[in-house]
Protein backbone atom coordinates (compact mmCIF):
# COMPACT_ATOMS: atom_id res chain seq x y z
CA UNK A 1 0.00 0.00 0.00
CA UNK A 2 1.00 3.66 -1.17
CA UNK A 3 -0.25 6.71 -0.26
CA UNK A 4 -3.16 6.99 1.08
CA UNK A 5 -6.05 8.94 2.83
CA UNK A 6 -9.22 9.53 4.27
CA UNK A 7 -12.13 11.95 4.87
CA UNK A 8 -12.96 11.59 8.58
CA UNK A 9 -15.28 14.95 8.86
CA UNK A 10 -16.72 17.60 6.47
CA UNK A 11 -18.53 20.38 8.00
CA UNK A 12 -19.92 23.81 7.38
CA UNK A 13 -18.57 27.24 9.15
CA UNK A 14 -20.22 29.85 8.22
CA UNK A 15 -20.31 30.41 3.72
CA UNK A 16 -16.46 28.23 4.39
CA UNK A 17 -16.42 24.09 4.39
CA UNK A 18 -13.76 22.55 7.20
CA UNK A 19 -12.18 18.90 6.34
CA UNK A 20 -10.10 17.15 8.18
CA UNK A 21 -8.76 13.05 7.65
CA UNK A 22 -5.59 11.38 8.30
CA UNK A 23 -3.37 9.76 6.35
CA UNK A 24 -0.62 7.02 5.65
CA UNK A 25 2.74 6.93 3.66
CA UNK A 26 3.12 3.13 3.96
CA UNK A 27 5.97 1.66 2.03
CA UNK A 28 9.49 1.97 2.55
CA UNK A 29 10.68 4.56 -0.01
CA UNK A 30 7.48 6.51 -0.53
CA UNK A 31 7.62 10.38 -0.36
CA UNK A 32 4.41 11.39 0.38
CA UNK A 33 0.61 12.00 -2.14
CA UNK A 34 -1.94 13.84 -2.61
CA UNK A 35 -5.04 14.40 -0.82
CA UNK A 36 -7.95 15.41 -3.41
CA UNK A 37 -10.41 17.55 -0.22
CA UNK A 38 -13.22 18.46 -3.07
CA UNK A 39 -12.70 22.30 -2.52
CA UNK A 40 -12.24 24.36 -4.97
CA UNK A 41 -9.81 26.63 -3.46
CA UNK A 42 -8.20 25.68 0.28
CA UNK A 43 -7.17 29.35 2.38
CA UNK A 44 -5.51 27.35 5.18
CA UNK A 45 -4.28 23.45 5.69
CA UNK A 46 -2.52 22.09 8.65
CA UNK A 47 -0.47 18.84 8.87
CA UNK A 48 0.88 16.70 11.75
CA UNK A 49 2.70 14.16 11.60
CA UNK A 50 1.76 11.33 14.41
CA UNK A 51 4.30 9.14 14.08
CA UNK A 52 6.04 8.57 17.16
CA UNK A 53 9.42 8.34 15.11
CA UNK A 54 8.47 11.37 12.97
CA UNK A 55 11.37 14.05 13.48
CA UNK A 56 10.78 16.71 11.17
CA UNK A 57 7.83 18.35 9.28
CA UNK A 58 6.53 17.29 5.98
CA UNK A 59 6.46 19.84 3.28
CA UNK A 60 3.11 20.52 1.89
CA UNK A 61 1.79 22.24 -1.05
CA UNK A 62 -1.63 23.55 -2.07
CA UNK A 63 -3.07 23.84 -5.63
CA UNK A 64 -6.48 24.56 -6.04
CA UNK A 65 -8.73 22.24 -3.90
CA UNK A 66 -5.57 19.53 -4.17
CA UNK A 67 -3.25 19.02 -0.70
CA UNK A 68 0.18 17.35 -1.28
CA UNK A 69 2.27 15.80 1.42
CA UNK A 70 5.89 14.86 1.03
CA UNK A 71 6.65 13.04 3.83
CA UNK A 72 9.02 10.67 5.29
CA UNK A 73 8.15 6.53 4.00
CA UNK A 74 5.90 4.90 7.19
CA UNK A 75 4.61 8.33 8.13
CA UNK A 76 0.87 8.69 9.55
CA UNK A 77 -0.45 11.80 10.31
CA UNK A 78 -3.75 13.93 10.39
CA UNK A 79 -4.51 16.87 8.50
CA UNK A 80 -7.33 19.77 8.01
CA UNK A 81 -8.08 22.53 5.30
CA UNK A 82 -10.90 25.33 5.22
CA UNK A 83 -11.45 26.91 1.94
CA UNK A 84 -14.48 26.85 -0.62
């Protein structure tokens, strides 16, 4: 198993939608995915690692509604955006 993650709560605030999920960098080698939130546009994102081994932050880049993580391989971690 890749890259993956998940959708764990959608909600509305106010005319803005909050997601949040977790996700999983699995194999040995892997550097991380992307997280498709179905936003069009995401105005702030925040990722934590929860691996216990984890040492330093993954990088992460927004396009459009799209999240990337590059990660450390046999990272797990949460993560949340709000945008439209």
């Amino acid at each position: 198993m890749a890259f993956s993650s998940t959708v764990e709560r959608s909600e509305n605030i106010g005319s803005l939608r909050l997601k949040m999920g977790t996700y999983t960098n699995a194999n040995i080698g892997d550097t991380g995915g992307s997280i498709t939130t179905g936003l069009n546009k995401i105005w702030m994102q925040c990722v934590t690692p929860t691996s216990d081994w984890q040492t330093s932050s993954p990088k992460v880049t927004v396009s459009g509604g799209t999240l990337t993580i590059l990660c450390a391989d046999q990272t797990d971690g949460v993560w949340a955006v709000i945008g439209l």
